[in-house]
Protein backbone atom coordinates (compact mmCIF):
# COMPACT_ATOMS: atom_id res chain seq x y z
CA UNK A 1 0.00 0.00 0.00
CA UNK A 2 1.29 3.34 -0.97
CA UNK A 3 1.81 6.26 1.53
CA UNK A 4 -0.71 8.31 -0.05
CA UNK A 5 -3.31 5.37 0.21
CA UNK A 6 -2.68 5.09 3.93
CA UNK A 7 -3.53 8.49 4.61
CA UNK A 8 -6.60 8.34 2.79
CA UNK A 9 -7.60 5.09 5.17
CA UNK A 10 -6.61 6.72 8.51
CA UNK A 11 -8.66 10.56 6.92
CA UNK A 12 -11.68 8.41 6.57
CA UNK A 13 -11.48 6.24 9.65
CA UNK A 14 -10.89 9.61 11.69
CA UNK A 15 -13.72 11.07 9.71
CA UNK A 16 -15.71 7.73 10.38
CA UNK A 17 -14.69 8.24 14.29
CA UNK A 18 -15.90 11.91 14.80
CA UNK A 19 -18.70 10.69 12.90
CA UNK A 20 -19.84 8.66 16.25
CA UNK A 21 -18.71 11.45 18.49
CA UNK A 22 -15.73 9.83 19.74
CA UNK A 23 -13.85 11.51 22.12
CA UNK A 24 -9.60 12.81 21.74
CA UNK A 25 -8.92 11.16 18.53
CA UNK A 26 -5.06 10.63 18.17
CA UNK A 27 -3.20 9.92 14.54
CA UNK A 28 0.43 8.62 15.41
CA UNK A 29 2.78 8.31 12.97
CA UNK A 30 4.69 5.37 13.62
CA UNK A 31 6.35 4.40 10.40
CA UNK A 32 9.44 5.08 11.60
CA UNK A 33 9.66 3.77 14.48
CA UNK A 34 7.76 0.05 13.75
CA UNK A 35 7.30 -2.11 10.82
CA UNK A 36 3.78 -3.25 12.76
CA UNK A 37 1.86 0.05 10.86
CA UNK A 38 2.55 3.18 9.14
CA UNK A 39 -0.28 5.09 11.49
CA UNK A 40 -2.09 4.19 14.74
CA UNK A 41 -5.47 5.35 15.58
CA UNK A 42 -6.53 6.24 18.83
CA UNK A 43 -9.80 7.15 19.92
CA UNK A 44 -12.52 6.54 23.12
CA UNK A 45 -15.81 6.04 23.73
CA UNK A 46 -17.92 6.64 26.83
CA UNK A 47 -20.23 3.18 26.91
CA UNK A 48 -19.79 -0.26 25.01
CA UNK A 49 -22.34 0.63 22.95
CA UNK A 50 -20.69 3.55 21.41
CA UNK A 51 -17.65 1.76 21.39
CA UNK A 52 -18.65 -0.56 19.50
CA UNK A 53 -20.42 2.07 17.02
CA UNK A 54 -17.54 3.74 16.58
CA UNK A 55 -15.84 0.52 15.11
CA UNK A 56 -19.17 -0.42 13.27
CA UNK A 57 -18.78 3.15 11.36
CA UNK A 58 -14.75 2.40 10.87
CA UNK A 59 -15.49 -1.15 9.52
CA UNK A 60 -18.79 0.34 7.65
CA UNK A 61 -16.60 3.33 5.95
CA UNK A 62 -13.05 1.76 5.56
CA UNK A 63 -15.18 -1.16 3.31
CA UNK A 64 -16.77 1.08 1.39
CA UNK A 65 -13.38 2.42 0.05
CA UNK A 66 -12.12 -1.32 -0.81
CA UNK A 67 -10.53 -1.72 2.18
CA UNK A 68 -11.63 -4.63 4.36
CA UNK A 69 -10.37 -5.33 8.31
CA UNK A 70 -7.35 -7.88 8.63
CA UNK A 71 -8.56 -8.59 11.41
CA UNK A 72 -10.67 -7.42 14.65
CA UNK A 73 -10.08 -7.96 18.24
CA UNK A 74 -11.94 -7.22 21.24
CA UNK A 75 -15.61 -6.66 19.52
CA UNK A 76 -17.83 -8.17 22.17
CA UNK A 77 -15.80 -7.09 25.48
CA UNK A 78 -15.52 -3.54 23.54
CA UNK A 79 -13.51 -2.23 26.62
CA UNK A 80 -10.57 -2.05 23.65
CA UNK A 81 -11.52 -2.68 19.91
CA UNK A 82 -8.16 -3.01 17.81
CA UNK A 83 -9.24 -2.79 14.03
CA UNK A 84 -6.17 -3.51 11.76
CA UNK A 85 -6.06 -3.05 7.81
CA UNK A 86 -2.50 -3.50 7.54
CA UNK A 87 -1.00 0.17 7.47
CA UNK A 88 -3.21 1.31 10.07
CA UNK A 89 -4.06 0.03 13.23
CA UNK A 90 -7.35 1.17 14.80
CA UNK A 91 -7.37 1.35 18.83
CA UNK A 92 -10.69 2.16 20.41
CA UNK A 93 -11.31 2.35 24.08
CA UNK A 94 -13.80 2.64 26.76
CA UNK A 95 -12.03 5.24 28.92
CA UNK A 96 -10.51 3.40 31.49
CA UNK A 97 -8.81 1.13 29.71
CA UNK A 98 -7.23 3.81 27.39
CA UNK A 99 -5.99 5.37 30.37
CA UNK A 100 -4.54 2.04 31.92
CA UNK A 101 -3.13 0.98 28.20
CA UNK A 102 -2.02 4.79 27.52
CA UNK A 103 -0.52 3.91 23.88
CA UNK A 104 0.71 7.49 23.76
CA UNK A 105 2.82 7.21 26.02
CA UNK A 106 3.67 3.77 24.91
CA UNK A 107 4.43 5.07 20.94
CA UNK A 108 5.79 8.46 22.07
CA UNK A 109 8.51 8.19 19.55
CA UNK A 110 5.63 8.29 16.67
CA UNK A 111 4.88 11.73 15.63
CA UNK A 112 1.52 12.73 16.28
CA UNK A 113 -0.27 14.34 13.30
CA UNK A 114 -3.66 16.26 12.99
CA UNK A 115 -6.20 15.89 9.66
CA UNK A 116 -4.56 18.29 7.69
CA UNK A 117 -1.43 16.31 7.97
CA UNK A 118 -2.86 13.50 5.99
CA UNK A 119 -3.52 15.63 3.05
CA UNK A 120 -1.80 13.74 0.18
């Protein structure tokens, strides 16, 4: 997958995120720090419910475009959904578990980026 291709996936899973009203939305830019993914997602949700909406909406949008989940862990606990299409790596959390987890801190060496980074 081409560079320009990945930021079109993580613009419309972030666009697919805000979409459900999830809550501090991080893009990390870990491509040169891991060969795992080019950009982590990282986003919360207040309930399990809108958890899981929020990946619904991902899945929903991200298929759509011709790009279909790897694979998906975590659906029916939804206390941390990981979505992963290859390149990007989708992380939402209920709350507490994004603060026990705390990927940021974690991937600190990734850059974080906002929207208007991923323009191609």
């Amino acid at each position: 997958m081409t560079e320009v291709q990945s930021k079109q996936m993580a613009k419309l899973a972030y666009a697919a995120l805000e979409d459900k009203k999830a809550r501090d939305i991080r893009i990390l830019d870990i491509s040169k720090v891991s060969v795992l993914a080019d950009y982590f997602i990282i986003a919360s949700g207040s309930n399990r419910n809108q958890v899981q909406a929020m990946a619904d909406q991902v899945e929903e949008e991200l298929g759509k475009a011709g790009h279909p989940a790897r694979q998906i862990e975590g659906y029916q606990t939804a206390n941390w959904i990981l979505l992963d299409y290859g390149d990007i790596i989708i992380h939402i959390f209920d709350e507490e578990n994004r603060l026990f987890y705390d990927l940021e801190r974690i991937w600190k060496d990734g850059a974080v980026l906002e929207t208007a980074d991923l323009d191609a």
